[in-house]
N, C-alpha and C. Protein backbone atom coordinates (compact mmCIF):
# COMPACT_ATOMS: atom_id res chain seq x y z
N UNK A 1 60.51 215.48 342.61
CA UNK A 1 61.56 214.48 342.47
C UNK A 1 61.86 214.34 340.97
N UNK A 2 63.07 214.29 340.91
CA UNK A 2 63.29 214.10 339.45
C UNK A 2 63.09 212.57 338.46
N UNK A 3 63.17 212.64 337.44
CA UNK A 3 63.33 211.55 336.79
C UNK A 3 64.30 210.01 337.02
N UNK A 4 65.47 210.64 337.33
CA UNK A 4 66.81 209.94 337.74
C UNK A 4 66.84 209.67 339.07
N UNK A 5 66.16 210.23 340.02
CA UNK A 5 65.75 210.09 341.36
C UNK A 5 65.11 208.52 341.38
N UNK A 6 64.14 209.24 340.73
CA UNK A 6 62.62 208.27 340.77
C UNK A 6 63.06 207.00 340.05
N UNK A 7 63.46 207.04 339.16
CA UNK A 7 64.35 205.68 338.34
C UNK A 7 64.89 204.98 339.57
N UNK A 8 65.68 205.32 340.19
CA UNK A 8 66.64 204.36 341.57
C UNK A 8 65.67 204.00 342.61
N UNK A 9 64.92 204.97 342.58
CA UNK A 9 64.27 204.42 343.75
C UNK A 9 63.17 203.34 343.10
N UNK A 10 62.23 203.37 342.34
CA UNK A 10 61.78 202.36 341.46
C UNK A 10 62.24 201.08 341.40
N UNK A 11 63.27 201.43 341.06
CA UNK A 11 64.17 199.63 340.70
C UNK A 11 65.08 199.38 341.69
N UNK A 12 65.16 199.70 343.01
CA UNK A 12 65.64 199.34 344.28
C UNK A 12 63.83 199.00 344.92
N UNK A 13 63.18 199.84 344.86
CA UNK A 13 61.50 198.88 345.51
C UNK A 13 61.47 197.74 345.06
N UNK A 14 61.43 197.88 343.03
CA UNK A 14 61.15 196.74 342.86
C UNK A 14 61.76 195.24 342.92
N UNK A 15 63.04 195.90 343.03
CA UNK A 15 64.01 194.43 343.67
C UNK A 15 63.75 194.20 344.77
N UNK A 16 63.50 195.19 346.19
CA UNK A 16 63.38 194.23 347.26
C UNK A 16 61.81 193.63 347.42
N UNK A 17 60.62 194.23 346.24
CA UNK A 17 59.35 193.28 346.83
C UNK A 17 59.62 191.85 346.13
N UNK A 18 60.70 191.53 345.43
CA UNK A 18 60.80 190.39 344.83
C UNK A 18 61.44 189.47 346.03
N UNK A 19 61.77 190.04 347.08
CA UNK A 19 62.60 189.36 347.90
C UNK A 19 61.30 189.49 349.23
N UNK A 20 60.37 189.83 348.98
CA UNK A 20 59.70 189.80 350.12
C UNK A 20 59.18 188.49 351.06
N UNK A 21 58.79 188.53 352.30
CA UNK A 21 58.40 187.33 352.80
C UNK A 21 57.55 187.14 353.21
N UNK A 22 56.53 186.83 352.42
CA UNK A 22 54.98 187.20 352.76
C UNK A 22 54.39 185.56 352.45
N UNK A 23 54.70 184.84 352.98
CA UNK A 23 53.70 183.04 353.07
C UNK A 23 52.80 183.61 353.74
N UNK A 24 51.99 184.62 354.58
CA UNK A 24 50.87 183.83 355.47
C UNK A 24 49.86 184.95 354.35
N UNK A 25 50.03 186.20 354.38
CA UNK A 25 49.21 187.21 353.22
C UNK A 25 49.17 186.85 351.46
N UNK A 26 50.92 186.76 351.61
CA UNK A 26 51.17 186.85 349.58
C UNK A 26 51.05 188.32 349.32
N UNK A 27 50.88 188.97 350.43
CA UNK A 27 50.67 190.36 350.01
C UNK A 27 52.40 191.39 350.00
N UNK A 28 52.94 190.97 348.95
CA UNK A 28 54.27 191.57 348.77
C UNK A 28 54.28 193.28 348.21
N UNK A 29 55.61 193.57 348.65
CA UNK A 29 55.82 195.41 349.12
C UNK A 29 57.06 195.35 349.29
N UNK A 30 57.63 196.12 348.60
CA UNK A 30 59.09 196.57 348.21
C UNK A 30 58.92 197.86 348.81
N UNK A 31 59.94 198.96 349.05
CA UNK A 31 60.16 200.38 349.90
C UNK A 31 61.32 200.73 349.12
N UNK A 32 61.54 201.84 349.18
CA UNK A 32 62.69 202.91 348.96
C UNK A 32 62.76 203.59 349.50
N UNK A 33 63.48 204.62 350.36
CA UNK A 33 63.73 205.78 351.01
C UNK A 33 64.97 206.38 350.47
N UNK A 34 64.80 207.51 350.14
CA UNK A 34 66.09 208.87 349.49
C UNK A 34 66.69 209.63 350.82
N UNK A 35 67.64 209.05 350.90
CA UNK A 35 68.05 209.51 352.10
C UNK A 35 68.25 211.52 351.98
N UNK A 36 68.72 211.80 353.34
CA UNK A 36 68.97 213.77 353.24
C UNK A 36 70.36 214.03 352.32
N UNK A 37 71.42 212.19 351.96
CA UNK A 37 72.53 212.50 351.24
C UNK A 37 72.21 212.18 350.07
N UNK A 38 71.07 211.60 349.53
CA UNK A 38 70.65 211.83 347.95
C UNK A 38 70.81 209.89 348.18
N UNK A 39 71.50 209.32 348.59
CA UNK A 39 71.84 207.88 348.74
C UNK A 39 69.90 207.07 349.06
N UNK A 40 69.95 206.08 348.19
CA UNK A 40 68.74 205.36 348.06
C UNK A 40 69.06 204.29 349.12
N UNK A 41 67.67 203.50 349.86
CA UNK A 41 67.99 202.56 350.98
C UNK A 41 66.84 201.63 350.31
N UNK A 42 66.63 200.50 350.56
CA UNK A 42 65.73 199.29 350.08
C UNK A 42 64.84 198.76 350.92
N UNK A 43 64.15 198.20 351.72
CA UNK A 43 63.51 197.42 352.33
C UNK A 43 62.56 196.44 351.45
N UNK A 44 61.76 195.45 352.45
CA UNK A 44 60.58 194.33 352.23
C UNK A 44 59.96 194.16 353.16
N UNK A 45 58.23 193.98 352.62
CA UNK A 45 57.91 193.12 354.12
C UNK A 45 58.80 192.23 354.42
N UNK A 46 58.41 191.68 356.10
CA UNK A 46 58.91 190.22 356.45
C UNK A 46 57.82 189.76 357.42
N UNK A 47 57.18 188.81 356.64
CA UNK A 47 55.83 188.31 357.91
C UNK A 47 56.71 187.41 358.88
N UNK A 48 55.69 187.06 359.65
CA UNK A 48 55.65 186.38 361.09
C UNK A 48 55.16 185.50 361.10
N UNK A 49 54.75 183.68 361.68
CA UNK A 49 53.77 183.60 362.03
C UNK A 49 53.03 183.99 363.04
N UNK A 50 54.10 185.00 364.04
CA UNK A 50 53.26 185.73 365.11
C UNK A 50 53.25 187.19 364.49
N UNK A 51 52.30 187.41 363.88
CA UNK A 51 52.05 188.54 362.95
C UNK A 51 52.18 189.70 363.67
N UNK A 52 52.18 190.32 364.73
CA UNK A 52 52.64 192.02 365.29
C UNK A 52 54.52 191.72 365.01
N UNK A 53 54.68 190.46 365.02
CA UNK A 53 56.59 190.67 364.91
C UNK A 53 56.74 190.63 363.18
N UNK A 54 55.92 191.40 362.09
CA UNK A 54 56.16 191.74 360.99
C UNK A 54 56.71 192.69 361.03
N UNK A 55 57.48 192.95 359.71
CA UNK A 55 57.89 193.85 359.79
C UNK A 55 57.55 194.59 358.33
N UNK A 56 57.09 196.17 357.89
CA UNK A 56 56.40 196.36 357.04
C UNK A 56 58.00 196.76 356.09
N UNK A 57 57.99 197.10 354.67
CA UNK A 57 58.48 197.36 353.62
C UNK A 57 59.28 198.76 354.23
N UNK A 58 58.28 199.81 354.48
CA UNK A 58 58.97 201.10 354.92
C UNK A 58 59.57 201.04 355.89
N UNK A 59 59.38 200.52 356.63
CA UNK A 59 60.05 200.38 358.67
C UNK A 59 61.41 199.68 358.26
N UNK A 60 61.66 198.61 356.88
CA UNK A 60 62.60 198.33 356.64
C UNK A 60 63.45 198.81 356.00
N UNK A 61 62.90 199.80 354.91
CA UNK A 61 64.06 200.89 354.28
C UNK A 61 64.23 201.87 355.29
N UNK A 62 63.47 202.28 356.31
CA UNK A 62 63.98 203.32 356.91
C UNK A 62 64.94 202.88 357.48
N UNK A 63 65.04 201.82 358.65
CA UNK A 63 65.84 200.88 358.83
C UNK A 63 67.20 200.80 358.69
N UNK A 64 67.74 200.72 357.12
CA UNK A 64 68.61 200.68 356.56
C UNK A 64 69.12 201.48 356.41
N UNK A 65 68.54 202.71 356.27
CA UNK A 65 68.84 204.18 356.06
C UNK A 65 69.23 204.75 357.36
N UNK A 66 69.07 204.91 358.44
CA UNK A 66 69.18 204.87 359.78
C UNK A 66 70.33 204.28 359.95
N UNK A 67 70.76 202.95 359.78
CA UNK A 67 72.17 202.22 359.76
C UNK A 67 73.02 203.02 358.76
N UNK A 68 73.09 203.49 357.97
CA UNK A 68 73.79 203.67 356.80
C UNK A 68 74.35 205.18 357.47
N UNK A 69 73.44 205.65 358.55
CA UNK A 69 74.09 207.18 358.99
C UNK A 69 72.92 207.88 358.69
N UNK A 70 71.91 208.18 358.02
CA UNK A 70 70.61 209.24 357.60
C UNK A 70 70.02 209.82 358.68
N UNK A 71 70.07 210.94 358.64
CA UNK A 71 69.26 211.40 359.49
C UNK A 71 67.98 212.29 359.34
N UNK A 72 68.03 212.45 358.20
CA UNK A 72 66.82 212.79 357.33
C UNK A 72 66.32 212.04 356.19
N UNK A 73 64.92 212.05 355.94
CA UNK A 73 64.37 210.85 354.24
C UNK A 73 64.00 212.30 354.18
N UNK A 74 64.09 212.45 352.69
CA UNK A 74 63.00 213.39 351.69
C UNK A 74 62.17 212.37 351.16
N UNK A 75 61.90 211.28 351.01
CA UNK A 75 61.23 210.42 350.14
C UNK A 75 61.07 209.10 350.10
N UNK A 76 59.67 208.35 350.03
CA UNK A 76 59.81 207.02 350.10
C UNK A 76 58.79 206.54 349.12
N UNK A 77 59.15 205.64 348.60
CA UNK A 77 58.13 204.91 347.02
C UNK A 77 57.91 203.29 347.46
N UNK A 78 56.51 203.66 347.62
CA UNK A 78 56.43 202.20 348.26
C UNK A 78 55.66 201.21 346.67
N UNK A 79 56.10 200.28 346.10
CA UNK A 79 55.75 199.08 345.07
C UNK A 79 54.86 198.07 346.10
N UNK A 80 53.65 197.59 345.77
CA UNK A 80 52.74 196.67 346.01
C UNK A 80 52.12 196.10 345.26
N UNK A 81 51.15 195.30 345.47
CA UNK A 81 50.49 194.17 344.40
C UNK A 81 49.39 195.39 344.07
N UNK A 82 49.24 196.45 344.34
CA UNK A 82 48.28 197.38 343.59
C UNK A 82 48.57 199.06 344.55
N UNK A 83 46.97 199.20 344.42
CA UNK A 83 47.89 200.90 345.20
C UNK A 83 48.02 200.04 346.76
N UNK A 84 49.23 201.10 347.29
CA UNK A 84 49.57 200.66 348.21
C UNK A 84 50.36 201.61 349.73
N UNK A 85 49.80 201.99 350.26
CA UNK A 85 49.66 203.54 350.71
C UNK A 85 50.22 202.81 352.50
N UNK A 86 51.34 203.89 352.82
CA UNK A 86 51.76 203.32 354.10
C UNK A 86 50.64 202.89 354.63
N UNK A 87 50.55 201.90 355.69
CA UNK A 87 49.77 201.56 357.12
C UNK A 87 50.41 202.91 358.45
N UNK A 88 49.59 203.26 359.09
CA UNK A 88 49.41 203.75 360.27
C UNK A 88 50.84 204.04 360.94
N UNK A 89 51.31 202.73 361.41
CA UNK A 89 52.60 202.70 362.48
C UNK A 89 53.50 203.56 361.31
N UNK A 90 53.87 202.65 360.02
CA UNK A 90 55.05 203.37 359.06
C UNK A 90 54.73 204.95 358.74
N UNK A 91 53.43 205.72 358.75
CA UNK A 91 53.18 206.91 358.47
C UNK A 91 54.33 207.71 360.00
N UNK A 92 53.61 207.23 361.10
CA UNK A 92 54.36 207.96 362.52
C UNK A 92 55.83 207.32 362.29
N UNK A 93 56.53 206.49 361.87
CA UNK A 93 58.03 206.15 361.77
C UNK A 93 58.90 206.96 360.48
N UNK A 94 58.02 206.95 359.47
CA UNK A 94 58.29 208.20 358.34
C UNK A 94 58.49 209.24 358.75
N UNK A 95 57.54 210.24 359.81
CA UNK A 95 57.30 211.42 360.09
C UNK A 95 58.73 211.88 360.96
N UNK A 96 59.25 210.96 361.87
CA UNK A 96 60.01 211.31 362.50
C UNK A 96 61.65 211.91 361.51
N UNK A 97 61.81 211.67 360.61
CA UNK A 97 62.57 211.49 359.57
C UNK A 97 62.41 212.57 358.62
N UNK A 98 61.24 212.99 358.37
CA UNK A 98 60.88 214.29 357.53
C UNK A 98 59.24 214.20 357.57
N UNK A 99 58.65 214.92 358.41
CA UNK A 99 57.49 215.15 358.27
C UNK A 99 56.99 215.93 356.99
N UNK A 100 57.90 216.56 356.13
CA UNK A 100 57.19 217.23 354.39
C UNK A 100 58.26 216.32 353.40
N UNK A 101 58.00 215.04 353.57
CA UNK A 101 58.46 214.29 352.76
C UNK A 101 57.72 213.73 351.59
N UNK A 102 57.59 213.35 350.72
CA UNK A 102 57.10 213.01 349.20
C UNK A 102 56.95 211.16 349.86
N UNK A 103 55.52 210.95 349.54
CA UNK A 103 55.30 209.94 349.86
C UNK A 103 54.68 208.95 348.15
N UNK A 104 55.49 207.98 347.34
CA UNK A 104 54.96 208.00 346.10
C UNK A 104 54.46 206.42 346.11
N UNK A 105 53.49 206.08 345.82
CA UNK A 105 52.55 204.51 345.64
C UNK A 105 52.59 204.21 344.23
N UNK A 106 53.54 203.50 344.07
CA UNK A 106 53.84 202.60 342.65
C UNK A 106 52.95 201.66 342.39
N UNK A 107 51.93 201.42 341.45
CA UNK A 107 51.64 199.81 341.20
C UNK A 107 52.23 199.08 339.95
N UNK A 108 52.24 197.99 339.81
CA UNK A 108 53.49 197.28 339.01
C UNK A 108 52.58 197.60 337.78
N UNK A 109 51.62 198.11 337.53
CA UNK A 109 50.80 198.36 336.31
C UNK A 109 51.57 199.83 335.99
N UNK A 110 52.36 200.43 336.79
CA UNK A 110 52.90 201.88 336.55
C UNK A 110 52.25 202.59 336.86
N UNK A 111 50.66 202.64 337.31
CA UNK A 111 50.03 204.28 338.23
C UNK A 111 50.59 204.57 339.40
N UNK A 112 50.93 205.68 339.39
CA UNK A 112 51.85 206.32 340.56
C UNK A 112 50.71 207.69 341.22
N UNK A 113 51.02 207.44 342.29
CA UNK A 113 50.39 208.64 343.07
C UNK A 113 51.08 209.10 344.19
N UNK A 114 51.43 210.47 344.17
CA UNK A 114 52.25 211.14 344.96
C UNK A 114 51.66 211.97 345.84
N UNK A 115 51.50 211.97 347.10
CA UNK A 115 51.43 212.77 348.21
C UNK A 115 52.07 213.32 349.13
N UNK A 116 52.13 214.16 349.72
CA UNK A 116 52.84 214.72 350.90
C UNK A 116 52.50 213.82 352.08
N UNK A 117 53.32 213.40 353.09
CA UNK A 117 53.57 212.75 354.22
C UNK A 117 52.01 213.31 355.30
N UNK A 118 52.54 214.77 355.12
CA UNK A 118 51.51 215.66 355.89
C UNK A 118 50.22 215.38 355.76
N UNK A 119 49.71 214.86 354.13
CA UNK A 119 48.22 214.73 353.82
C UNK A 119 47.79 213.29 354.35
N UNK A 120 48.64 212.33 354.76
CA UNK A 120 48.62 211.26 355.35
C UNK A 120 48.71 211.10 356.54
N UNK A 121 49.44 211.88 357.50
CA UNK A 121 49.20 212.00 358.73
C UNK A 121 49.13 213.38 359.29
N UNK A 122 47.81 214.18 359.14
CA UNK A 122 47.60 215.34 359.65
C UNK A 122 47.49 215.29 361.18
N UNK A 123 48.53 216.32 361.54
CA UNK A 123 48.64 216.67 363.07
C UNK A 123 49.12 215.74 363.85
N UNK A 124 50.80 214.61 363.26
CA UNK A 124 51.56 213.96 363.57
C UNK A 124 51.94 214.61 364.75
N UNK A 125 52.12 213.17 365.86
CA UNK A 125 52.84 213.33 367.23
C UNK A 125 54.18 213.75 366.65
N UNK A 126 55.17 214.44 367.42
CA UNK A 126 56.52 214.77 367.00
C UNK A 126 57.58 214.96 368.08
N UNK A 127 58.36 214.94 368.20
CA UNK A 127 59.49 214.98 368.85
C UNK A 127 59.48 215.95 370.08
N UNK A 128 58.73 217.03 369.51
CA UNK A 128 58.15 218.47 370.21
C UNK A 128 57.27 218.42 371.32
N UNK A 129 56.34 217.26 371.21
CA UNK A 129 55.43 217.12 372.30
C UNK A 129 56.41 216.39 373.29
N UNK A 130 57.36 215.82 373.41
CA UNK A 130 58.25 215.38 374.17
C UNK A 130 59.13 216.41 374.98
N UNK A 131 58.83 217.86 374.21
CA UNK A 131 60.06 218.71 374.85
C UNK A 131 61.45 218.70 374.33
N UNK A 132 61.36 218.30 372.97
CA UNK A 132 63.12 217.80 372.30
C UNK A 132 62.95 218.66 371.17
């Protein structure tokens, strides 16, 4: 990912974890996703007090990106209160979207760590086991 990439997507995370809605954790998370048209999408958590109806940072940029027309992510940069590495459900909702996608963990201190989607969910369910 380039420099100018990574710049937009950076400061679109970090605007939406400022908007996050986290009263019951405090545990705030901003998202970015690069859509397959180069176009950046935003998300935030949004807690619950019935906590399974949260909704995580990535599930919400994908979200947006999905509305916007995307039908492919190359990329998502998730900003948290430290490292901050998808949860479980958002790894299988990523995958569907680009399973060799660039997965990058911002902390507001600036260490960044970049992985492949793949090294995070080895031997993802896919569309394929469905017969599609």
């Amino acid at each position: 990912m380039d420099e100018q990439v990574f710049g937009r997507m950076l400061e679109a995370a970090s605007r939406a974890r400022l908007n996050a809605h986290a009263p019951y954790s405090g545990f705030c998370v901003g998202a970015a996703v690069l859509g397959g048209s180069g176009a950046v999408y935003a998300g935030c958590n949004v807690e619950n007090a019935s906590y399974p109806v949260s909704l995580c940072a990535e599930r919400g940029a994908l979200a947006a990106a999905v509305a916007a027309g995307e039908k492919t992510i190359q990329a998502v940069l998730i900003m948290g209160p430290g490292r901050c590495p998808p949860c479980g459900m958002c790894r299988q909702a990523l995958a569907e979207f680009g399973p060799g996608m660039e997965v990058v963990m911002v902390s507001p201190d600036g260490t960044t760590e970049t992985r492949p989607l793949s090294d995070l969910l080895p031997d993802a369910f896919h569309p394929g086991f469905l017969g599609k």
